[in-house]
N, C-alpha and C. Protein backbone atom coordinates (compact mmCIF):
# COMPACT_ATOMS: atom_id res chain seq x y z
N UNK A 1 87.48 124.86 100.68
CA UNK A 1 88.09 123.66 101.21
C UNK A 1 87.33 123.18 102.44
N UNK A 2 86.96 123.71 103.53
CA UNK A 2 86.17 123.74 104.89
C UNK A 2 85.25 125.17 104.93
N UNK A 3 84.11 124.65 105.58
CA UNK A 3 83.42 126.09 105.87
C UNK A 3 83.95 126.55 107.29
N UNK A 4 84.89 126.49 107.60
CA UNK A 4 85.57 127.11 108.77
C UNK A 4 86.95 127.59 108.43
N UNK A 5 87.64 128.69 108.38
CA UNK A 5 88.55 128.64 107.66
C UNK A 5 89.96 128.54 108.71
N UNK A 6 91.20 127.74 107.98
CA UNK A 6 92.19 127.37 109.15
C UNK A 6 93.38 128.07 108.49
N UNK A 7 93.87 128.53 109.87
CA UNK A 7 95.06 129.26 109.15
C UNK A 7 96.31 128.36 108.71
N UNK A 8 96.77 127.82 108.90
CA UNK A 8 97.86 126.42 108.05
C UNK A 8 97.38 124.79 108.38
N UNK A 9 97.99 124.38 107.55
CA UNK A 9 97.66 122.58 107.76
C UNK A 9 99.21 122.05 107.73
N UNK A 10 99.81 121.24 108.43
CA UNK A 10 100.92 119.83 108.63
C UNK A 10 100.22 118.19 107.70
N UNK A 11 100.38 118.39 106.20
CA UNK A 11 99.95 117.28 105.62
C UNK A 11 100.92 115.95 106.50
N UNK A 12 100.46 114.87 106.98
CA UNK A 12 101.66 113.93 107.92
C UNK A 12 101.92 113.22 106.56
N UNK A 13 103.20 112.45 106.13
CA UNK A 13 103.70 111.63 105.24
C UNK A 13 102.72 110.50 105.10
N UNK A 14 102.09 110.12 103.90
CA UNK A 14 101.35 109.03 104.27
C UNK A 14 101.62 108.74 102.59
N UNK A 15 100.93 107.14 101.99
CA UNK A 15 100.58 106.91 101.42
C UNK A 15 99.97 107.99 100.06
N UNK A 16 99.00 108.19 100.51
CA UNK A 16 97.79 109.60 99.94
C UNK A 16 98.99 110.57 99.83
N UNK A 17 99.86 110.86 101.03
CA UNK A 17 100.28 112.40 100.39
C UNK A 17 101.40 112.31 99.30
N UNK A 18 101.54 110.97 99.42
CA UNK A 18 102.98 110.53 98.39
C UNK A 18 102.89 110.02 96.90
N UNK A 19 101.31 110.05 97.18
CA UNK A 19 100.58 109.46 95.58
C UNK A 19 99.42 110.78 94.90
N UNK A 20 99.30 111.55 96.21
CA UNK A 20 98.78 112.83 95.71
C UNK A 20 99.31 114.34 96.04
N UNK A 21 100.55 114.28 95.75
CA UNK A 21 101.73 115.24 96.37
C UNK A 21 101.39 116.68 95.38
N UNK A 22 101.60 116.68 94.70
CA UNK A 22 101.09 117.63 93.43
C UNK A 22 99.89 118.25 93.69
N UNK A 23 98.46 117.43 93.75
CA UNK A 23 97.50 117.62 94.13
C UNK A 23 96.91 118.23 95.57
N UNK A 24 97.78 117.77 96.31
CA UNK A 24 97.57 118.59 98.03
C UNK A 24 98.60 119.79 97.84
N UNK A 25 99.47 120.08 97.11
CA UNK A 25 100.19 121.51 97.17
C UNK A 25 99.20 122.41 96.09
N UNK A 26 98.94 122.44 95.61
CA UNK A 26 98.13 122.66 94.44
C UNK A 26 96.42 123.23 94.89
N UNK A 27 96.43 122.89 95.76
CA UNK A 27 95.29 122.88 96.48
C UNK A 27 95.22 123.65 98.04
N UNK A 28 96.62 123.56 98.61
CA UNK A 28 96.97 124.52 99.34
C UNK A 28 96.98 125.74 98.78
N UNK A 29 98.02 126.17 97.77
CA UNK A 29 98.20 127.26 97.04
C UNK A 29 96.86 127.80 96.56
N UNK A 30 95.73 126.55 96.11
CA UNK A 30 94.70 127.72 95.66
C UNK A 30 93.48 128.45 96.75
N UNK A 31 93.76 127.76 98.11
CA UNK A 31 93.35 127.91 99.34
C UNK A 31 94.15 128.97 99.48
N UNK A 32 95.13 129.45 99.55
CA UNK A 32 96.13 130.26 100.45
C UNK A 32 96.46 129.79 101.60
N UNK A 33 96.53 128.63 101.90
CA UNK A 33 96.52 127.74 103.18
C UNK A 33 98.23 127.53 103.68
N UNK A 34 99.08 128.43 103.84
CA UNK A 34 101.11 127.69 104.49
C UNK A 34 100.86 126.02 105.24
N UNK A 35 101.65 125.19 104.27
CA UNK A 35 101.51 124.38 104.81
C UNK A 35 103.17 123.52 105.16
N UNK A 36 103.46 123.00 106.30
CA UNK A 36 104.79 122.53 106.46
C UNK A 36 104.70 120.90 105.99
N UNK A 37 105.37 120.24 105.44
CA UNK A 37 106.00 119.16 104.95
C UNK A 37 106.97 118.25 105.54
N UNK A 38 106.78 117.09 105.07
CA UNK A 38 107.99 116.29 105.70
C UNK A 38 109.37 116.20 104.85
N UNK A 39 109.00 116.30 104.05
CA UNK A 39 110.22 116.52 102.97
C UNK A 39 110.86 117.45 102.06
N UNK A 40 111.97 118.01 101.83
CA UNK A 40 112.42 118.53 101.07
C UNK A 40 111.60 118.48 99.68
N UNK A 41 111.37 116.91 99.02
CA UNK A 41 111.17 117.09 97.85
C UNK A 41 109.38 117.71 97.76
N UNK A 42 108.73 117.94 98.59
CA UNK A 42 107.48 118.40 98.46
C UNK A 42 107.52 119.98 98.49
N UNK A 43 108.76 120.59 98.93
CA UNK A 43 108.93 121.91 98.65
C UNK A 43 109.77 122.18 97.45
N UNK A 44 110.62 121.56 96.76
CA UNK A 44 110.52 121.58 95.86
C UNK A 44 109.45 121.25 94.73
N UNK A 45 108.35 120.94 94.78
CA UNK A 45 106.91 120.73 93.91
C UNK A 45 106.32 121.97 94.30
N UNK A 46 106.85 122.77 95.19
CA UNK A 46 105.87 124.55 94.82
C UNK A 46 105.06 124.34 96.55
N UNK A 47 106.08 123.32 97.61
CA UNK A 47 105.05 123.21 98.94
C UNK A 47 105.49 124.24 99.52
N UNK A 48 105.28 125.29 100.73
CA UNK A 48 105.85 126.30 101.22
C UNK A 48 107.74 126.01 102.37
N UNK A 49 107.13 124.89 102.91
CA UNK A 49 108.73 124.17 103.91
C UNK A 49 108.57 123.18 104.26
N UNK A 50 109.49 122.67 104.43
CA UNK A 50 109.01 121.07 105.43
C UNK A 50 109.71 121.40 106.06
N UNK A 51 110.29 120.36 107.13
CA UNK A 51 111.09 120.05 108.12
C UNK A 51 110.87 118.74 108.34
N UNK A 52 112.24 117.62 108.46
CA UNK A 52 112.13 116.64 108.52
C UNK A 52 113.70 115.69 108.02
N UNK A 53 113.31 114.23 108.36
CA UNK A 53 114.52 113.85 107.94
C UNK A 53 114.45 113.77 106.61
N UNK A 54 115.92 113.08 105.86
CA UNK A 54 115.67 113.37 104.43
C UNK A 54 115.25 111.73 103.69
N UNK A 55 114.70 112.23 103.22
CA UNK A 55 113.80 110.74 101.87
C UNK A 55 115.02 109.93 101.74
N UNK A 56 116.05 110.45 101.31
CA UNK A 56 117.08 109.48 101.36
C UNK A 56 117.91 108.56 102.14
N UNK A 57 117.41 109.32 103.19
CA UNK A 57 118.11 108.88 104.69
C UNK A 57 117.40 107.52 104.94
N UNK A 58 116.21 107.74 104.52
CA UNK A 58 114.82 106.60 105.24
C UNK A 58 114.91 105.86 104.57
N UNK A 59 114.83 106.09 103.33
CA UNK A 59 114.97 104.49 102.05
C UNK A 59 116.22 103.76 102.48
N UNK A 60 117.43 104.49 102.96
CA UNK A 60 118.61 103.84 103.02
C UNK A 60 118.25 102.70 104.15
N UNK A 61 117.47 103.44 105.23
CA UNK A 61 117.62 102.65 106.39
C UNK A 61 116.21 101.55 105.97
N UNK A 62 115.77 101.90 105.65
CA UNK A 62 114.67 100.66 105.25
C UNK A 62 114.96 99.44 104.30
N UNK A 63 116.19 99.76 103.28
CA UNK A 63 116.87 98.99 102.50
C UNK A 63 117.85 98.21 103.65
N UNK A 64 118.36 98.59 104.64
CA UNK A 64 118.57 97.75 105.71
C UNK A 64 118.30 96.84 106.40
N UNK A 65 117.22 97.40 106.38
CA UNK A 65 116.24 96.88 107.69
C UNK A 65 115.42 95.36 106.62
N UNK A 66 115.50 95.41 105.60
CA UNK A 66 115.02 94.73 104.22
C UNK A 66 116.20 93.90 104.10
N UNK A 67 117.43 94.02 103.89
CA UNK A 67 118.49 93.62 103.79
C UNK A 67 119.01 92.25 105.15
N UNK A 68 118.58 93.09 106.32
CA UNK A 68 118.41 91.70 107.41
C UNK A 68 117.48 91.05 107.49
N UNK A 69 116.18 91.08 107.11
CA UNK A 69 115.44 90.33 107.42
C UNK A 69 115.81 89.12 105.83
N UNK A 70 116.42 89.79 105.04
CA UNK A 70 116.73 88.22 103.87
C UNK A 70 117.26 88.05 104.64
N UNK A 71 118.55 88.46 105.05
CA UNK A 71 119.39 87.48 105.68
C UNK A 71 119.39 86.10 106.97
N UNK A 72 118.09 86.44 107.27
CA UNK A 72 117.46 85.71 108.67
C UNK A 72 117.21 86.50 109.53
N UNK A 73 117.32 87.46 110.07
CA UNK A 73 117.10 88.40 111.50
C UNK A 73 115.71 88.10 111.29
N UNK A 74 115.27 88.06 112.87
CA UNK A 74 113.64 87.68 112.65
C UNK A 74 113.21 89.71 112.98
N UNK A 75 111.96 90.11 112.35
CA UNK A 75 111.54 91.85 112.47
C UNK A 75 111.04 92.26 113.58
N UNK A 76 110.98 91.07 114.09
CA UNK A 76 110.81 91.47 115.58
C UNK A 76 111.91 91.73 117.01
N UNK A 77 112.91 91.43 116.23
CA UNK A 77 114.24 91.49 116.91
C UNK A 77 115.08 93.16 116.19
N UNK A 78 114.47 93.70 115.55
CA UNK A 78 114.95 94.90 114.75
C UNK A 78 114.83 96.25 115.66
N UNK A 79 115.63 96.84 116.33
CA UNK A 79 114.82 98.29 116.78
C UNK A 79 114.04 98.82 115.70
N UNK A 80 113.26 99.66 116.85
CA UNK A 80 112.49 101.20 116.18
C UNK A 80 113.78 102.06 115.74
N UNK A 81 114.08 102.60 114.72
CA UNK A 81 114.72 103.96 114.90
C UNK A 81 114.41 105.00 114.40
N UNK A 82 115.01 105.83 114.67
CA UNK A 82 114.64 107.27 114.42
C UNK A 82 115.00 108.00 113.32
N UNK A 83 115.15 109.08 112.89
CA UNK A 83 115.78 110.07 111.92
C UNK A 83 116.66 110.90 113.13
N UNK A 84 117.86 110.61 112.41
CA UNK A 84 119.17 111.45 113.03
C UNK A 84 119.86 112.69 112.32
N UNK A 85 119.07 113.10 111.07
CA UNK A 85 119.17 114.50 110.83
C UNK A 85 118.23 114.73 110.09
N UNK A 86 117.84 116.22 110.65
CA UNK A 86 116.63 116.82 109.82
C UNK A 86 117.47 117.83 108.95
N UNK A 87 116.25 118.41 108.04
CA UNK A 87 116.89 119.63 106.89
C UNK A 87 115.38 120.48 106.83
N UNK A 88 115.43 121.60 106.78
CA UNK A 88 114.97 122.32 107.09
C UNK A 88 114.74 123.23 105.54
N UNK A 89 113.58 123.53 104.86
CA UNK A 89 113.75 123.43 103.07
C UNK A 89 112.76 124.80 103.27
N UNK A 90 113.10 125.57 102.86
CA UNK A 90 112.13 126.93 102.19
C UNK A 90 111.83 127.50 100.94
N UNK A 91 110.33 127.41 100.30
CA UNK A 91 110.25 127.98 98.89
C UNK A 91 110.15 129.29 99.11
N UNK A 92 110.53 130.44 98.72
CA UNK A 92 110.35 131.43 98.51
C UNK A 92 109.39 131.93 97.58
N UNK A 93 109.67 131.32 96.26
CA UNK A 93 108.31 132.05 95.39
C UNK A 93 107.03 131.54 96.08
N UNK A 94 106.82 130.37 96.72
CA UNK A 94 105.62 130.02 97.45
C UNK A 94 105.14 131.18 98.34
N UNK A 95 106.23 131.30 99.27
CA UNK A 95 106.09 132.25 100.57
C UNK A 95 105.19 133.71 99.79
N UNK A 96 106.03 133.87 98.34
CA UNK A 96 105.64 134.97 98.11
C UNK A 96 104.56 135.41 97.92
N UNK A 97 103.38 134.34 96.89
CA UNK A 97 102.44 134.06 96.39
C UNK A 97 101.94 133.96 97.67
N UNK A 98 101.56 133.69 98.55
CA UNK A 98 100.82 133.42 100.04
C UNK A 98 101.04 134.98 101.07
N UNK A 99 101.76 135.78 100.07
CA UNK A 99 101.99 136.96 100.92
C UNK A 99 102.89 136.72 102.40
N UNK A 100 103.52 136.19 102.23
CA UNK A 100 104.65 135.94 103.56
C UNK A 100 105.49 135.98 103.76
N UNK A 101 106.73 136.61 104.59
CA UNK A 101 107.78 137.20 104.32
C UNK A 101 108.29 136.16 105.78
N UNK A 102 109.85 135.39 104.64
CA UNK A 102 109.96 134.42 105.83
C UNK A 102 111.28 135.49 106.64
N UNK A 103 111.21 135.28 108.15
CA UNK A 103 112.16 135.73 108.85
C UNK A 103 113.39 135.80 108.88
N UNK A 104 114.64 136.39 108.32
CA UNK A 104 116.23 136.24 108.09
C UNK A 104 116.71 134.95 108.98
N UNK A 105 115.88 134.98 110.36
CA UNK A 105 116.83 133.84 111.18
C UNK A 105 116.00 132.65 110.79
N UNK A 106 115.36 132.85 110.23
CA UNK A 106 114.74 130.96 109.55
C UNK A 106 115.30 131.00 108.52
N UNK A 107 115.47 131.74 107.36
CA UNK A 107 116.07 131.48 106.26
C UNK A 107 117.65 131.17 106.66
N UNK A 108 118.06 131.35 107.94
CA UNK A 108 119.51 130.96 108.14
C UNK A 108 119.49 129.95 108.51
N UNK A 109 118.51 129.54 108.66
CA UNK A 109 118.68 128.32 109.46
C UNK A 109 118.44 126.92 108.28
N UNK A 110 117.79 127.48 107.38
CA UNK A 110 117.64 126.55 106.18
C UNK A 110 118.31 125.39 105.87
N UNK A 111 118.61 124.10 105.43
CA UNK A 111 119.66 123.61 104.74
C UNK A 111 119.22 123.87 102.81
N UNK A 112 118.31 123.84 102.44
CA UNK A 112 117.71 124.58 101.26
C UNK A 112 116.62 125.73 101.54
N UNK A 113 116.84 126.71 100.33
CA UNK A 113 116.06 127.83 100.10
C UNK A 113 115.86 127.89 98.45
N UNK A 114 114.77 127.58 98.44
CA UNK A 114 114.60 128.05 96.58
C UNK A 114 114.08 129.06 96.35
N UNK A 115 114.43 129.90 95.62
CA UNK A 115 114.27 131.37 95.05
C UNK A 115 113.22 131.70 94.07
């Protein structure tokens, strides 16, 4: 992957990672590379965890934010906002395959764990 070798990578949500999601886990795994995620659903595709708000949370608020500007609100009158809850997602068979044994108090702390 690099002639320097790194011990984990943070893929950031982009475009690329959302059209090549499969392909960057897939490629971690054959690296042996732990990599954390923004989403739940990328650890469910075989990613090791994310942490982050949830996909659903964001479409909702963007269907909003879409929703006033038909209505007239000009987008420049819109706050910034934030994500007001994260979830916290762990694969296990990933962890396993990567040789890594996740800690009891992170797995408690989970809102998903897949087995």
């Amino acid at each position: 992957m690099v002639a320097e070798r790194v011990d984990a990578f943070f893929p950031v949500a982009s475009v690329i990672l959302s059209t090549d999601r499969e392909r960057i886990i897939q490629l971690a795994a054959k690296h042996r590379l732990p990599a954390i995620y923004d989403w739940r659903e990328q650890v469910e595709a075989g990613g090791l965890m994310a942490y982050g708000g949830t996909l659903s949370g964001f479409t909702r608020r963007a269907a909003a934010y879409v929703d006033r500007v038909l209505k007239g609100t000009n987008p420049a009158d819109l706050p910034v906002e934030r994500a007001t809850a994260f979830e916290l997602a762990i694969n296990l068979n990933t962890a396993k395959t990567l040789g890594l044994t996740m800690p009891s108090s992170l797995l408690l702390r989970a809102d998903h764990v897949i087995q």
